[in-house]
C-alpha atoms as a PDB file:
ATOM      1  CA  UNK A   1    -172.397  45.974  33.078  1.00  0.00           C
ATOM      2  CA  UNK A   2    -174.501  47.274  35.931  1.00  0.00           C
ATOM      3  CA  UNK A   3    -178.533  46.916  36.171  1.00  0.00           C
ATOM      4  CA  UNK A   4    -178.222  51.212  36.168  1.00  0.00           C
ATOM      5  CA  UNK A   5    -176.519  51.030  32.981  1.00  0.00           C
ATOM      6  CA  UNK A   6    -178.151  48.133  31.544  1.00  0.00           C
ATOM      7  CA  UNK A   7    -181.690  49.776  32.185  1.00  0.00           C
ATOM      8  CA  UNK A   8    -181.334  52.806  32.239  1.00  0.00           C
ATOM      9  CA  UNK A   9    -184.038  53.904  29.859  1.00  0.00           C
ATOM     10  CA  UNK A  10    -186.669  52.017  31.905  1.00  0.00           C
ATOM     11  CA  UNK A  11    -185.496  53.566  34.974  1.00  0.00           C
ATOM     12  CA  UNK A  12    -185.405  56.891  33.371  1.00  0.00           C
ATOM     13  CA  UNK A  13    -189.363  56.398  32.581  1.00  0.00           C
ATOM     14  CA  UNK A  14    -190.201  54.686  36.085  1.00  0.00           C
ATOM     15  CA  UNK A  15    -188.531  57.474  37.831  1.00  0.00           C
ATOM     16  CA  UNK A  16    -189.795  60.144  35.891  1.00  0.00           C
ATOM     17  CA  UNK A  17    -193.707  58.887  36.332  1.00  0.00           C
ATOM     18  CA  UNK A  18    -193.361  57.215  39.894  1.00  0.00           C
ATOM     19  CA  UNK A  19    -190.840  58.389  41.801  1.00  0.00           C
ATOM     20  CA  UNK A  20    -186.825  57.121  42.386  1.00  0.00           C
ATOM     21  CA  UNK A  21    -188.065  54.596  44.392  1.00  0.00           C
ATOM     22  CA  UNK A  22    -191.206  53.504  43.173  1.00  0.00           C
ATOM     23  CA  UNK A  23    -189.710  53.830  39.525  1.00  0.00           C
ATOM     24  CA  UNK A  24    -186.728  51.047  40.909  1.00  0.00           C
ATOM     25  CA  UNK A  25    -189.314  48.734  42.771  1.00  0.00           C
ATOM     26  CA  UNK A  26    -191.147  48.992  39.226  1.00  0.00           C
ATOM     27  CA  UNK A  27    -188.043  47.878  37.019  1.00  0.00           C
ATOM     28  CA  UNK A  28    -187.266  44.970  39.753  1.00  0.00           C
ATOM     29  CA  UNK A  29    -190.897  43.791  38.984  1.00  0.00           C
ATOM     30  CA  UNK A  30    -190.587  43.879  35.170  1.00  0.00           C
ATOM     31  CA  UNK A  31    -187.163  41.849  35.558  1.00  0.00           C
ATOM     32  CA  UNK A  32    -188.931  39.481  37.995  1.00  0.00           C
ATOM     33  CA  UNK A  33    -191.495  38.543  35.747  1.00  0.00           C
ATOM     34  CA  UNK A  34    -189.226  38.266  32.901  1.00  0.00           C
ATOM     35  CA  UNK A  35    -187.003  35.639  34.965  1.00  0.00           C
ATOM     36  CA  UNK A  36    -191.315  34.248  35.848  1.00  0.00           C
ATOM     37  CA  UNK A  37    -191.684  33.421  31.989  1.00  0.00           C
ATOM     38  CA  UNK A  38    -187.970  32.567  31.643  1.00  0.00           C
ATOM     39  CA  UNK A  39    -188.092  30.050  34.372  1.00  0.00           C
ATOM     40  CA  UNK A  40    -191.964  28.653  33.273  1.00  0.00           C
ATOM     41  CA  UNK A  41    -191.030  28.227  29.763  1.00  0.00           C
ATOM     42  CA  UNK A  42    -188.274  26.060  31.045  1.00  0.00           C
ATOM     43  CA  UNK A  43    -190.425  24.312  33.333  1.00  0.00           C
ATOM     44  CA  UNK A  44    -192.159  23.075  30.271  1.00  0.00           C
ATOM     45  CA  UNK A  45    -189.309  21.218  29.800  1.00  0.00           C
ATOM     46  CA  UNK A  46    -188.180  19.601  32.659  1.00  0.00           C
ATOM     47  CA  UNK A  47    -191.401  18.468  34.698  1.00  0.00           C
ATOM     48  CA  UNK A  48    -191.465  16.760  38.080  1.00  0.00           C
ATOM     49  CA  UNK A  49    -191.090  12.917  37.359  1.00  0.00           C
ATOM     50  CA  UNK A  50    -193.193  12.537  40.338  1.00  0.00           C
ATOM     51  CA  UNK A  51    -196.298  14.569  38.985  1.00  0.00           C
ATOM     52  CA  UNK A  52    -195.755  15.240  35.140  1.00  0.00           C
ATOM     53  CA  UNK A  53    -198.621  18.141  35.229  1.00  0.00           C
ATOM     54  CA  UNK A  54    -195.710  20.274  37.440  1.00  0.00           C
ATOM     55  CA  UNK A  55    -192.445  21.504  37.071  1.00  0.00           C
ATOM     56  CA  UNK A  56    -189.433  19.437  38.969  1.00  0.00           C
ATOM     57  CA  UNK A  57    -189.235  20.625  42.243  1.00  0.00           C
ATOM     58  CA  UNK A  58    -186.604  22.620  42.183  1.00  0.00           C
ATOM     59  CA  UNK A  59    -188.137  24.814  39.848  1.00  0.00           C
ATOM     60  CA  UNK A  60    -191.213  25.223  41.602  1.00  0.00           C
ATOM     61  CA  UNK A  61    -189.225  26.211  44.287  1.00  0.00           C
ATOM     62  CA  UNK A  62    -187.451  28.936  41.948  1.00  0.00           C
ATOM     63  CA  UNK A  63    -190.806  30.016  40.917  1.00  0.00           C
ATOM     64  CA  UNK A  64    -192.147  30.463  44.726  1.00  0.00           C
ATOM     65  CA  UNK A  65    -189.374  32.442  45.478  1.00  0.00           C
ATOM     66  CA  UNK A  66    -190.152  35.286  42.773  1.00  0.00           C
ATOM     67  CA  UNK A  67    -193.184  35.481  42.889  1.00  0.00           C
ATOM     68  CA  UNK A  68    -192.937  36.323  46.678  1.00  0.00           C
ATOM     69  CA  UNK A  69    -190.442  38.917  46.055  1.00  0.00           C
ATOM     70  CA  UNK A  70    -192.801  40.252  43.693  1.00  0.00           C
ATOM     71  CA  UNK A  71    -195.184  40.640  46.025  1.00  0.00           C
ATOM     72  CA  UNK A  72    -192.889  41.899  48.938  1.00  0.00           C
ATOM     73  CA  UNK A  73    -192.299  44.831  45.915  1.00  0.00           C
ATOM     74  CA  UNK A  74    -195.635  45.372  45.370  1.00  0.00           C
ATOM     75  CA  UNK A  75    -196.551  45.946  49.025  1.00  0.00           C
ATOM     76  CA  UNK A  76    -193.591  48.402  49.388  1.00  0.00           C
ATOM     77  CA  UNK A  77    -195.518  49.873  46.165  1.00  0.00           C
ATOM     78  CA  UNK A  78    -198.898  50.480  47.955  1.00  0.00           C
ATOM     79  CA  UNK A  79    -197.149  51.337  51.017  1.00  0.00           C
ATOM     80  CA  UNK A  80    -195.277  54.066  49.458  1.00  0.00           C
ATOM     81  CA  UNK A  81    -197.932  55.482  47.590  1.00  0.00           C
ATOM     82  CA  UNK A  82    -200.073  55.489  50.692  1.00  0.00           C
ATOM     83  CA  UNK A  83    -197.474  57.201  52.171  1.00  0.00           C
ATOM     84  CA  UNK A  84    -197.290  59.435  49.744  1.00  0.00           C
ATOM     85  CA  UNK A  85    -201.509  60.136  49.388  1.00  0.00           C
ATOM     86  CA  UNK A  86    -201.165  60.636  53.101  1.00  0.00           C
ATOM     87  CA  UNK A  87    -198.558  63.379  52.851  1.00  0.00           C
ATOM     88  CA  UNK A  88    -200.590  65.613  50.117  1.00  0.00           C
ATOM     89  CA  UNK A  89    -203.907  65.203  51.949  1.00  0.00           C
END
């Protein structure tokens, strides 16, 4: 099944209030910090060995990686809604 089909009511909404693209880059976030919790919760579990206040490293390095694309997204966000300001004004 396809992201479009599997959430396809949340892009409906998105789309409708923010735009095609802003309404996508919106859904990616939500499923980003979904996989966030998904991935902390199971860093619970399995901390470093090394430092037992920290997830294992490997982890960590999941959890670096999406919250940085989360805040690539959210720059496109405010860059597109500049853009979009800028073109009404």
């Amino acid at each position: 099944m396809s992201i479009f089909d599997e959430k396809r009511a949340d892009l409906e909404q998105y789309e409708f209030m923010m735009g095609v693209e802003r309404g996508r880059l919106a859904v990616a976030l939500d499923l980003l910090t979904d996989s966030l919790i998904l991935v902390g919760q199971h860093g619970v579990y399995c901390a470093s060995s090394r430092n037992p206040e920290k997830p294992a490293l490997d982890l960590q390095a999941v959890l670096g990686g999406v919250e940085g694309a989360k805040q690539l997204i959210q720059s496109v966000m405010e860059e597109l809604r500049v853009q979009r300001e800028a073109g009404r004004a």
